[in-house]
N, C-alpha and C. Protein backbone atom coordinates (compact mmCIF):
# COMPACT_ATOMS: atom_id res chain seq x y z
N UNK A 1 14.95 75.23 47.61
CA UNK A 1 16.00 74.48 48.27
C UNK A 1 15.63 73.00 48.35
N UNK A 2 14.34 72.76 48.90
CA UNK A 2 13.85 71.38 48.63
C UNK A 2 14.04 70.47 47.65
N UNK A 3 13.40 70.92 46.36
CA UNK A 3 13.51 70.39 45.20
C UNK A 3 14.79 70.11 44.77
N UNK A 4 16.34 71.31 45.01
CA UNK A 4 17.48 71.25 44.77
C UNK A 4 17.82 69.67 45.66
N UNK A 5 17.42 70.03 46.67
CA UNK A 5 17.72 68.51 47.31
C UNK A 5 17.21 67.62 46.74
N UNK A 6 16.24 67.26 46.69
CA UNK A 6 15.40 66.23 45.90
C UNK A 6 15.66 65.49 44.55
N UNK A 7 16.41 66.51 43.92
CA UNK A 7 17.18 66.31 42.70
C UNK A 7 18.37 65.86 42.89
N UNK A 8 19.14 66.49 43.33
CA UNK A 8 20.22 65.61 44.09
C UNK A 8 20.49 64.33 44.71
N UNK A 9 19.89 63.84 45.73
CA UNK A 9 19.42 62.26 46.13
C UNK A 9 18.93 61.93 44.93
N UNK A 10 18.23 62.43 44.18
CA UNK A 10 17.46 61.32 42.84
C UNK A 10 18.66 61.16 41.86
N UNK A 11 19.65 62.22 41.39
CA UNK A 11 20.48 61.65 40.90
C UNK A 11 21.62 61.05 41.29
N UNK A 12 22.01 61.16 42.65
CA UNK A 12 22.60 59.87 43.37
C UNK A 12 22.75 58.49 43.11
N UNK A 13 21.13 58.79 43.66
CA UNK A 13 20.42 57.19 43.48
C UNK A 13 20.25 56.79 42.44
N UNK A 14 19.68 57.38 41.01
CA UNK A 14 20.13 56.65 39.62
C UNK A 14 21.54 56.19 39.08
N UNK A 15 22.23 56.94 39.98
CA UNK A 15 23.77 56.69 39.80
C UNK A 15 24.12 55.62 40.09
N UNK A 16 24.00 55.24 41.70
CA UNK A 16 23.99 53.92 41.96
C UNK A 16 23.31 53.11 41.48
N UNK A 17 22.10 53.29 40.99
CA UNK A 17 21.35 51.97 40.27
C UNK A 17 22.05 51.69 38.84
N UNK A 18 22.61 52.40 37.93
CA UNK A 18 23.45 52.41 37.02
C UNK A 18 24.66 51.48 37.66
N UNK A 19 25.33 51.85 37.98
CA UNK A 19 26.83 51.32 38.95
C UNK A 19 26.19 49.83 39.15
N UNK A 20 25.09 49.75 40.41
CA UNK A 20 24.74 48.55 40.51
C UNK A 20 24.49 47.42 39.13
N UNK A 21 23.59 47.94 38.21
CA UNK A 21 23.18 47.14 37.21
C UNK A 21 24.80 46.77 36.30
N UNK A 22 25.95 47.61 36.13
CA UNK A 22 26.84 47.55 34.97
C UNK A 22 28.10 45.98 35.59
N UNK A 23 28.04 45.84 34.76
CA UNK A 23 28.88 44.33 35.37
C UNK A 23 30.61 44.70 34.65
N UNK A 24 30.95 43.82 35.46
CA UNK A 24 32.66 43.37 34.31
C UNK A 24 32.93 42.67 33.57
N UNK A 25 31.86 42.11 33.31
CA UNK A 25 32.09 40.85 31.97
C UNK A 25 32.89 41.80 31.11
N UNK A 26 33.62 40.83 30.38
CA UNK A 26 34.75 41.71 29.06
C UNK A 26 33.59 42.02 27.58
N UNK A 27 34.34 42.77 27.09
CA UNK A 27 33.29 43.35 25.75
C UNK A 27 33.56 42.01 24.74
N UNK A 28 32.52 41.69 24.09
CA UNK A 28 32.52 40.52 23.48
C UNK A 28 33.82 40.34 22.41
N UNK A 29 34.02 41.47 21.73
CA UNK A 29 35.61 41.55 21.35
C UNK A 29 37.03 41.13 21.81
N UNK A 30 36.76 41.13 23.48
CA UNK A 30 37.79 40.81 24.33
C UNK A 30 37.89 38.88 23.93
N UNK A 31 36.80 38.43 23.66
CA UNK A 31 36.14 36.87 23.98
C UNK A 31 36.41 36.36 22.83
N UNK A 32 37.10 37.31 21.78
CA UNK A 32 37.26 36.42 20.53
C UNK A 32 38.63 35.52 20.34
N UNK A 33 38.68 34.14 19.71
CA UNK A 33 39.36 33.00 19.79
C UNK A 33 39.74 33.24 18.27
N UNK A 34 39.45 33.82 16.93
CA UNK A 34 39.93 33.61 15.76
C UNK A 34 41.59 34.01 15.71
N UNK A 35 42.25 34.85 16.70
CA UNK A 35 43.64 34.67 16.58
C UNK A 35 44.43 33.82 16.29
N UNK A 36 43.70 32.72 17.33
CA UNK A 36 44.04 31.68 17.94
C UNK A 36 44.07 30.74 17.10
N UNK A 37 42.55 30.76 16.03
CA UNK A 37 42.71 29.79 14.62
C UNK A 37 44.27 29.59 14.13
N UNK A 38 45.02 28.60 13.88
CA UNK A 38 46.20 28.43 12.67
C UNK A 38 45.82 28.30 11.23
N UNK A 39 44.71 27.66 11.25
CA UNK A 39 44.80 26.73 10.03
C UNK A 39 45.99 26.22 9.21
N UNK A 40 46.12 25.21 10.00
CA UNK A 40 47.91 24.89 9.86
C UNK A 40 48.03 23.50 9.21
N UNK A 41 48.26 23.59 8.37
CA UNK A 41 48.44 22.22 7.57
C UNK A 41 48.78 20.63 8.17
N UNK A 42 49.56 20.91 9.63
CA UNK A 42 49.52 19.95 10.28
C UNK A 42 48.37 19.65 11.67
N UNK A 43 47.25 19.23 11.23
CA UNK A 43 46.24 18.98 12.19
C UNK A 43 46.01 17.92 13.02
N UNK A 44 45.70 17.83 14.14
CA UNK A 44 45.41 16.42 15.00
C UNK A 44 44.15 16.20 14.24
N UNK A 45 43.18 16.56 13.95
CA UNK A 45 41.91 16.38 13.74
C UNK A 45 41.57 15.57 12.34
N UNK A 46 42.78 15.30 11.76
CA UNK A 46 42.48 14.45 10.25
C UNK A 46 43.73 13.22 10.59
N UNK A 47 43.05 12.08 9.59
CA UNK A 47 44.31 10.87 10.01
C UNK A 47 44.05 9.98 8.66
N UNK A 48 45.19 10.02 7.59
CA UNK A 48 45.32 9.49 6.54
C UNK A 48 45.82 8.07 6.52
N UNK A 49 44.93 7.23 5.97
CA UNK A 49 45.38 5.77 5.49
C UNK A 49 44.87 5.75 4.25
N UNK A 50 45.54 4.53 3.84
CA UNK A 50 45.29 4.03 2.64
C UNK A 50 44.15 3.03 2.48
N UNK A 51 43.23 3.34 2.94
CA UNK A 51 42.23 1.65 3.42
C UNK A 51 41.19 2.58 2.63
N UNK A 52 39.84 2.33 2.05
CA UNK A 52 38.93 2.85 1.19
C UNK A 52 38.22 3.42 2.54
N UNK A 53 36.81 4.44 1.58
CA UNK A 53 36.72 5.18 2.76
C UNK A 53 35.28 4.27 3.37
N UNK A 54 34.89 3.33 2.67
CA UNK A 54 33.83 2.44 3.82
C UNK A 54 34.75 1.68 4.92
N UNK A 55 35.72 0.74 3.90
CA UNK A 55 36.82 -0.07 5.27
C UNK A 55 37.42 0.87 6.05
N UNK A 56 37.76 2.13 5.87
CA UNK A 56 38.04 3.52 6.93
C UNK A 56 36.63 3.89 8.00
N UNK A 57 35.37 3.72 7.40
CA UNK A 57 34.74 4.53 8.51
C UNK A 57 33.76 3.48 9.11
N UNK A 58 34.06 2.29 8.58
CA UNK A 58 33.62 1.22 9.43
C UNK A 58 34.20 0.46 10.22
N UNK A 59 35.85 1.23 10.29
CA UNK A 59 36.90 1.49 11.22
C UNK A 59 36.45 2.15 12.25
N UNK A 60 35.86 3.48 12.00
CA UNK A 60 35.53 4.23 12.57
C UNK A 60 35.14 4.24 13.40
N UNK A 61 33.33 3.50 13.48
CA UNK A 61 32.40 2.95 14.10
C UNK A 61 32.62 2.02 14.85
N UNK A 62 33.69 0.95 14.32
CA UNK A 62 34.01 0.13 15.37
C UNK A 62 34.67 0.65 16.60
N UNK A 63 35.56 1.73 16.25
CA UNK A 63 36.29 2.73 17.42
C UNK A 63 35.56 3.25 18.32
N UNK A 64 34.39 3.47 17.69
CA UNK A 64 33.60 4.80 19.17
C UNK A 64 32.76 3.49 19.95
N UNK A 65 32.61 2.42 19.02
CA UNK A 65 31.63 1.39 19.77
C UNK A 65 32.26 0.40 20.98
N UNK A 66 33.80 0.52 20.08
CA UNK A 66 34.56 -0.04 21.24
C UNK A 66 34.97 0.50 22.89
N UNK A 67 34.57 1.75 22.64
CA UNK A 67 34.77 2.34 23.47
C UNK A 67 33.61 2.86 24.68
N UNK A 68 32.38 2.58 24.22
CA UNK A 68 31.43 2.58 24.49
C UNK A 68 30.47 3.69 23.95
N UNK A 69 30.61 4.20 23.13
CA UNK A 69 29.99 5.18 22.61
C UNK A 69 28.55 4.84 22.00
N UNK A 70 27.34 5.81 22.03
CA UNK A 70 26.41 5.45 21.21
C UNK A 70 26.62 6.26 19.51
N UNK A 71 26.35 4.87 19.03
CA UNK A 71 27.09 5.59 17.55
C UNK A 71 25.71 5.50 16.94
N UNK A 72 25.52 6.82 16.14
CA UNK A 72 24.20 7.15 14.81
C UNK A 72 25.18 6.96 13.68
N UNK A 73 25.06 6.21 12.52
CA UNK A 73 25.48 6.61 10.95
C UNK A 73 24.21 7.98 10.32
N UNK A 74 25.17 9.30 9.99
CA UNK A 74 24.32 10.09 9.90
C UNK A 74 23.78 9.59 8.03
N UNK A 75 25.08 9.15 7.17
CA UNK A 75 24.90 8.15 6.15
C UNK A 75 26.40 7.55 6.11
N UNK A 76 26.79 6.71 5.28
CA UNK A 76 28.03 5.54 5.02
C UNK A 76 29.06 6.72 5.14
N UNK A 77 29.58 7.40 5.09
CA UNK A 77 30.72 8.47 5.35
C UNK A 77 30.62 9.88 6.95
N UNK A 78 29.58 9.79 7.64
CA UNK A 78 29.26 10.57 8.85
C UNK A 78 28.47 9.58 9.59
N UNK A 79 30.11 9.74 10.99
CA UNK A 79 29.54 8.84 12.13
C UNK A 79 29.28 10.08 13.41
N UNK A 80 28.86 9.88 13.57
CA UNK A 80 28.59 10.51 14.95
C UNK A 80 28.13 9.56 16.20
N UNK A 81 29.05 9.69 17.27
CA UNK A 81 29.25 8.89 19.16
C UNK A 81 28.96 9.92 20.32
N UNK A 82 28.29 9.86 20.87
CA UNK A 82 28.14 10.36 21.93
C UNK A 82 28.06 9.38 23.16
N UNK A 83 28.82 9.94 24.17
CA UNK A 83 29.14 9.23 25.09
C UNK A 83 28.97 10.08 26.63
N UNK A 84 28.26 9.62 27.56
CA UNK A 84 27.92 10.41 29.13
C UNK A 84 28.90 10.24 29.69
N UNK A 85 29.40 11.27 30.40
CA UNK A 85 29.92 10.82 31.62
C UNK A 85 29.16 11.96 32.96
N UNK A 86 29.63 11.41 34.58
CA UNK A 86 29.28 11.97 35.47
C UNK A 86 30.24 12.32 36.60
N UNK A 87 31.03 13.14 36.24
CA UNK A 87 32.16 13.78 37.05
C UNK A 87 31.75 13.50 38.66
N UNK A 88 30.76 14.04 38.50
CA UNK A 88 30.58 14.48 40.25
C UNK A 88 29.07 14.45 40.78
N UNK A 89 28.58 14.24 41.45
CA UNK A 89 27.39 14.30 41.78
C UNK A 89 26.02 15.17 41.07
N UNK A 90 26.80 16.59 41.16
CA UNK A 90 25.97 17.66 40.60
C UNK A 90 26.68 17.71 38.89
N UNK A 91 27.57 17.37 39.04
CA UNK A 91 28.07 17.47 37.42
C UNK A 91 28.17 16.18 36.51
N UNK A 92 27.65 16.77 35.19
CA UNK A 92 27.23 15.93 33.91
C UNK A 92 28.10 16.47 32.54
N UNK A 93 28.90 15.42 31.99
CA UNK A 93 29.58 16.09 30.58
C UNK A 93 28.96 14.89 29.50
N UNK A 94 28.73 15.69 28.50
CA UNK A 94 28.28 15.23 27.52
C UNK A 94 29.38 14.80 25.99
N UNK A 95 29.95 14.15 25.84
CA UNK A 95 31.38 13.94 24.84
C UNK A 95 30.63 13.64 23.65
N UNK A 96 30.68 14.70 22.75
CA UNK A 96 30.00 14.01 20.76
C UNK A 96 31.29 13.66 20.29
N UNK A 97 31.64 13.08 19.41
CA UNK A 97 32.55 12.77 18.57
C UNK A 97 31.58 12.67 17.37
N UNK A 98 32.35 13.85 16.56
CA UNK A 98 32.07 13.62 14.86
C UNK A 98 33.02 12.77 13.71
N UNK A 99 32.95 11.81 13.29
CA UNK A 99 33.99 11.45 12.51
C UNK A 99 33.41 11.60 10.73
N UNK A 100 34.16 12.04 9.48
CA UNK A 100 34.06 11.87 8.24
C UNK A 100 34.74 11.41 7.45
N UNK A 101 34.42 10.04 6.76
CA UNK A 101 35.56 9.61 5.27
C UNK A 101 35.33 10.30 4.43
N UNK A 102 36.65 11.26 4.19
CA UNK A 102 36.76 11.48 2.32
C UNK A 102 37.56 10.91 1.87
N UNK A 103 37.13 10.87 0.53
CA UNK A 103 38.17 9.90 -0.53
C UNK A 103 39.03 10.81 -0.56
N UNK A 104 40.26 10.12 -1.20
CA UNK A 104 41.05 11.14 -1.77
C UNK A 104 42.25 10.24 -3.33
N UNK A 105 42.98 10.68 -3.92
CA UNK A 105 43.75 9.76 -4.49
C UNK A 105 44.87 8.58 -3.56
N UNK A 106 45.31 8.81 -2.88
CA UNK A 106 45.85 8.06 -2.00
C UNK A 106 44.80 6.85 -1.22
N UNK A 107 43.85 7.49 -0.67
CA UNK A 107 42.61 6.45 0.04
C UNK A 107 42.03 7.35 0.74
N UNK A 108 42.11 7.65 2.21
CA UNK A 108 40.73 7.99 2.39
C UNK A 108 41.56 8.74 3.93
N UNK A 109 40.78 10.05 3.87
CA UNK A 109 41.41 11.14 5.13
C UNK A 109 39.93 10.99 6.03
N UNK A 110 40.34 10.70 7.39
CA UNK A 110 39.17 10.72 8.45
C UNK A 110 39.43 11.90 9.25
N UNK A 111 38.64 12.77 9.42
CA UNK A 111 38.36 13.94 9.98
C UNK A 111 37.51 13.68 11.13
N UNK A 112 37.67 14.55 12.45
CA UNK A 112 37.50 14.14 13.30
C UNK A 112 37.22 15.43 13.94
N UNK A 113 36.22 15.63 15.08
CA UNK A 113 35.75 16.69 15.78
C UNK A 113 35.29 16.13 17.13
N UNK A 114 35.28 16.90 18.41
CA UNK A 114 34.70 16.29 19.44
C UNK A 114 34.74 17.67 20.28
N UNK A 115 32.75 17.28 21.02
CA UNK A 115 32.61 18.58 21.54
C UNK A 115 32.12 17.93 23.22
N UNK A 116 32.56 18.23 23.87
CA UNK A 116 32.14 18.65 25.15
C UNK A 116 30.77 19.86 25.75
N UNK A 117 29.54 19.06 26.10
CA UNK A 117 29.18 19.79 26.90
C UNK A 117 28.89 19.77 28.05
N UNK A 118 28.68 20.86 29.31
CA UNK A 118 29.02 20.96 30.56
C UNK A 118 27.53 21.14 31.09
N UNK A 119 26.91 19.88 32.20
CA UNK A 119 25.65 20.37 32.84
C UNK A 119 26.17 20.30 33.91
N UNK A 120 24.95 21.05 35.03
CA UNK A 120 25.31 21.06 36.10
C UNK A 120 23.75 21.47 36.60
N UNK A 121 23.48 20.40 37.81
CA UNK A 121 22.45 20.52 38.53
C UNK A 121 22.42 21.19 39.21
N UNK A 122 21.18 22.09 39.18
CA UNK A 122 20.00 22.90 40.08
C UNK A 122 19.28 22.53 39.99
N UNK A 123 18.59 23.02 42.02
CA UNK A 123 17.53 23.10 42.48
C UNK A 123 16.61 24.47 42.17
N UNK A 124 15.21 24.11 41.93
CA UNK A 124 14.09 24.98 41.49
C UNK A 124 13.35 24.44 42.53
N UNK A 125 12.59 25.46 43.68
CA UNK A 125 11.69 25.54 44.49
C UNK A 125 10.53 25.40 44.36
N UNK A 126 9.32 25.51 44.14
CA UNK A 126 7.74 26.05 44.41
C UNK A 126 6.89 26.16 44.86
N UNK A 127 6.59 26.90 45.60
CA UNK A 127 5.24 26.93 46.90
C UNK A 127 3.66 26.89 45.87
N UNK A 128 2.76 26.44 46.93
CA UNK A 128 1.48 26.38 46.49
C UNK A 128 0.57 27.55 47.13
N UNK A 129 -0.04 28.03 46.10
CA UNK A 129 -1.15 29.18 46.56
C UNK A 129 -2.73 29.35 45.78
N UNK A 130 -3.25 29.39 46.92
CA UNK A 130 -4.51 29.58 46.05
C UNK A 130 -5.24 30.94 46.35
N UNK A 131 -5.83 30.92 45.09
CA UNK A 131 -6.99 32.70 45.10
C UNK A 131 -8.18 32.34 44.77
N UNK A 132 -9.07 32.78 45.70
CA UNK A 132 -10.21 32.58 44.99
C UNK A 132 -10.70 34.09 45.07
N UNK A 133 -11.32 34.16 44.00
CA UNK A 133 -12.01 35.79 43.74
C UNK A 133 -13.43 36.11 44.48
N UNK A 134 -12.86 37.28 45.23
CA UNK A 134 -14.20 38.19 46.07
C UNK A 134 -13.40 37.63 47.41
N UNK A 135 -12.70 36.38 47.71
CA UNK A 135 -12.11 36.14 49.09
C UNK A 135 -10.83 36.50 49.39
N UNK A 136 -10.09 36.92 48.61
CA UNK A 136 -8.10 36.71 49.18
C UNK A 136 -7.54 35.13 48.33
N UNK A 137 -6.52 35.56 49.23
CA UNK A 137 -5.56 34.17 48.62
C UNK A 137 -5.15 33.71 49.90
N UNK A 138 -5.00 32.49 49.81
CA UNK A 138 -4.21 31.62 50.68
C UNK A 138 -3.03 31.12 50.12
N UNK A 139 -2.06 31.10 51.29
CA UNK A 139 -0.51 30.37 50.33
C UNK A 139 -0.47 29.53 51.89
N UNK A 140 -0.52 28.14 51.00
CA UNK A 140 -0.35 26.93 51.82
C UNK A 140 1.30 26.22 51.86
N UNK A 141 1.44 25.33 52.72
CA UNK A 141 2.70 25.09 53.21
C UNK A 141 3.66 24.10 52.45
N UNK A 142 2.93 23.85 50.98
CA UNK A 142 3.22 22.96 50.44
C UNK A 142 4.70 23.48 49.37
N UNK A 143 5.38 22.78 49.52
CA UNK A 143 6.25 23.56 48.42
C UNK A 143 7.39 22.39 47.67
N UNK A 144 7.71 22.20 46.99
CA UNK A 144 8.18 21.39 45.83
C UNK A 144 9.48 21.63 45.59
N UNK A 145 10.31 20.48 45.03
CA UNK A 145 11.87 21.13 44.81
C UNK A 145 12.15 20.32 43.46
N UNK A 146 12.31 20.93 42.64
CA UNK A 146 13.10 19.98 40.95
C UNK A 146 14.02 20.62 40.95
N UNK A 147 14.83 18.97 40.71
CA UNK A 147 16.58 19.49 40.30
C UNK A 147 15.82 19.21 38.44
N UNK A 148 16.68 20.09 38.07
CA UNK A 148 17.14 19.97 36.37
C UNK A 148 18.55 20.02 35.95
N UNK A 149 18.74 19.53 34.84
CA UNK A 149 20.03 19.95 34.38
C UNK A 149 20.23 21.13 33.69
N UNK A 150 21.07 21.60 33.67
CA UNK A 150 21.11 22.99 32.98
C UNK A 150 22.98 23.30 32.55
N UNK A 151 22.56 23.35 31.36
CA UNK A 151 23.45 23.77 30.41
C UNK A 151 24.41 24.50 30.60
N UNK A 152 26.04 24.68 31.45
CA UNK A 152 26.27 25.70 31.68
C UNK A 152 27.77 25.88 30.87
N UNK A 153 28.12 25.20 29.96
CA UNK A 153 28.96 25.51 28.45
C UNK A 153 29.38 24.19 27.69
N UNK A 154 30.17 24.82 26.70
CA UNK A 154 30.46 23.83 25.82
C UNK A 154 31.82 24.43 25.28
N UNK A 155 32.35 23.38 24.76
CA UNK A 155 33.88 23.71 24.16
C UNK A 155 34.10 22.49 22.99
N UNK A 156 35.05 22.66 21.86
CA UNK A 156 35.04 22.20 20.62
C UNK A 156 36.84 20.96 21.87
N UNK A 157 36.65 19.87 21.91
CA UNK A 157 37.93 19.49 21.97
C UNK A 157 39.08 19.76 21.36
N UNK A 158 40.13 20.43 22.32
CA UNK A 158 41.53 20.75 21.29
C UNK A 158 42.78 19.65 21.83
N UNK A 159 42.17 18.93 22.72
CA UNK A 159 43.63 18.53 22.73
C UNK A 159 43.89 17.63 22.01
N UNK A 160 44.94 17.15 21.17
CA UNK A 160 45.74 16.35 20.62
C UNK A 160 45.87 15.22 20.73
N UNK A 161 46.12 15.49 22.49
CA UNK A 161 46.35 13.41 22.29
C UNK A 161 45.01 13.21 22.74
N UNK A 162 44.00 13.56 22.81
CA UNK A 162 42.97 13.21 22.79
C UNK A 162 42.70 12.22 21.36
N UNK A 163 43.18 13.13 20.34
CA UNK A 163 42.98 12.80 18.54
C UNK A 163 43.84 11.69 18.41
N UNK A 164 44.98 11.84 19.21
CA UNK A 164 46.13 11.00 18.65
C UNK A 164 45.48 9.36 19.37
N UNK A 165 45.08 9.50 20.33
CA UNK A 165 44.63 8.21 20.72
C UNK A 165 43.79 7.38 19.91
N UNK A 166 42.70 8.46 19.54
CA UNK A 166 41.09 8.23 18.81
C UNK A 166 41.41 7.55 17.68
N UNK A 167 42.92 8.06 16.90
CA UNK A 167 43.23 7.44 15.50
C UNK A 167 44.72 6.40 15.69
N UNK A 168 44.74 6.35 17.15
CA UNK A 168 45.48 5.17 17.47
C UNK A 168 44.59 3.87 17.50
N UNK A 169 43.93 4.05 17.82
CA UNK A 169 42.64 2.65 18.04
C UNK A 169 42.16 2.34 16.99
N UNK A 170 41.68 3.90 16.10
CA UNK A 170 41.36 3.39 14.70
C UNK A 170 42.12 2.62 13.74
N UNK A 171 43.26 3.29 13.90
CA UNK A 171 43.99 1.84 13.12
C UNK A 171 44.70 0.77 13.50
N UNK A 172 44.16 0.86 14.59
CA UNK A 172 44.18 -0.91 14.63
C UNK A 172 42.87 -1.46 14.37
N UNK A 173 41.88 -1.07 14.21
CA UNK A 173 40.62 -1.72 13.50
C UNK A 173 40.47 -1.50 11.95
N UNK A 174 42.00 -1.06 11.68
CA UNK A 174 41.58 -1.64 9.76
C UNK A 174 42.49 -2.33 9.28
């Protein structure tokens, strides 16, 4: 009868520790965005002129610089801007802008990408302890606090007039 009991509470209790550990996050299938892809011939993310593609992407550069961006030439056709901002005390966004000239027969299509990422400060604790061997340990009263930033997402920019602006400015710098 004991043991019948014993078995019983034990599988209870693995039950609940199961239950406890299983979360509701959605199945990663639920999380998929390729529906959502168009690939639609009319894109915010490209902006056609007729200007060559150096006088186009030294358009470019002047755009993210005007704006305050730190701009890298990754070479004469890939610019890349990144720009900080600080929402809120504990919060940090990080703005890349990718821009690319391709030629084309007409002149030159600038393609355009911009990603957002999301930090957000925490605090990390640490107390001090010491051991010395053959005596015990002591844990002294000292204890430490680092904020870090920490990474908590990122997203590809979709909105539009975000683009529509980016290649409003651009051409007025060619």
């Amino acid at each position: 009868m004991r043991t019948t009991q014993l078995l019983c509470i034990t599988s209870v209790l693995f039950t609940l520790l199961l239950a406890g550990c299983s979360s509701n996050s959605p199945k990663l299938s639920e999380l998929s965005v390729i529906n959502g892809e168009s690939f639609d011939v009319m894109t915010p993310y490209a902006y056609q002129t007729s200007a060559t593609k150096e006088k186009s992407c030294d358009a470019a550069r002047k755009t993210l610089l005007s704006q305050g961006y730190q701009v890298e030439m990754k070479d004469s056709l890939t610019i890349a801007g990144t720009k900080f901002f600080q929402p809120s005390k504990e919060h940090h966004t990080k703005l890349e802008v990718g821009l690319v000239c391709v030629d084309t027969d007409e002149g030159t299509i600038i393609y355009a990408n911009a990603k957002q990422s999301f930090f957000e400060l925490k605090a990390s604790s640490n107390s001090a302890g010491l051991g010395v061997a053959g005596m015990g340990s002591i844990s002294l009263p000292w204890s430490a606090s680092v904020d870090n930033l920490v990474k908590v997402g990122e997203e590809t920019v979709a909105d539009k007039g975000f683009y529509r602006r980016l290649f409003s400015l651009l051409s007025q710098q060619l």
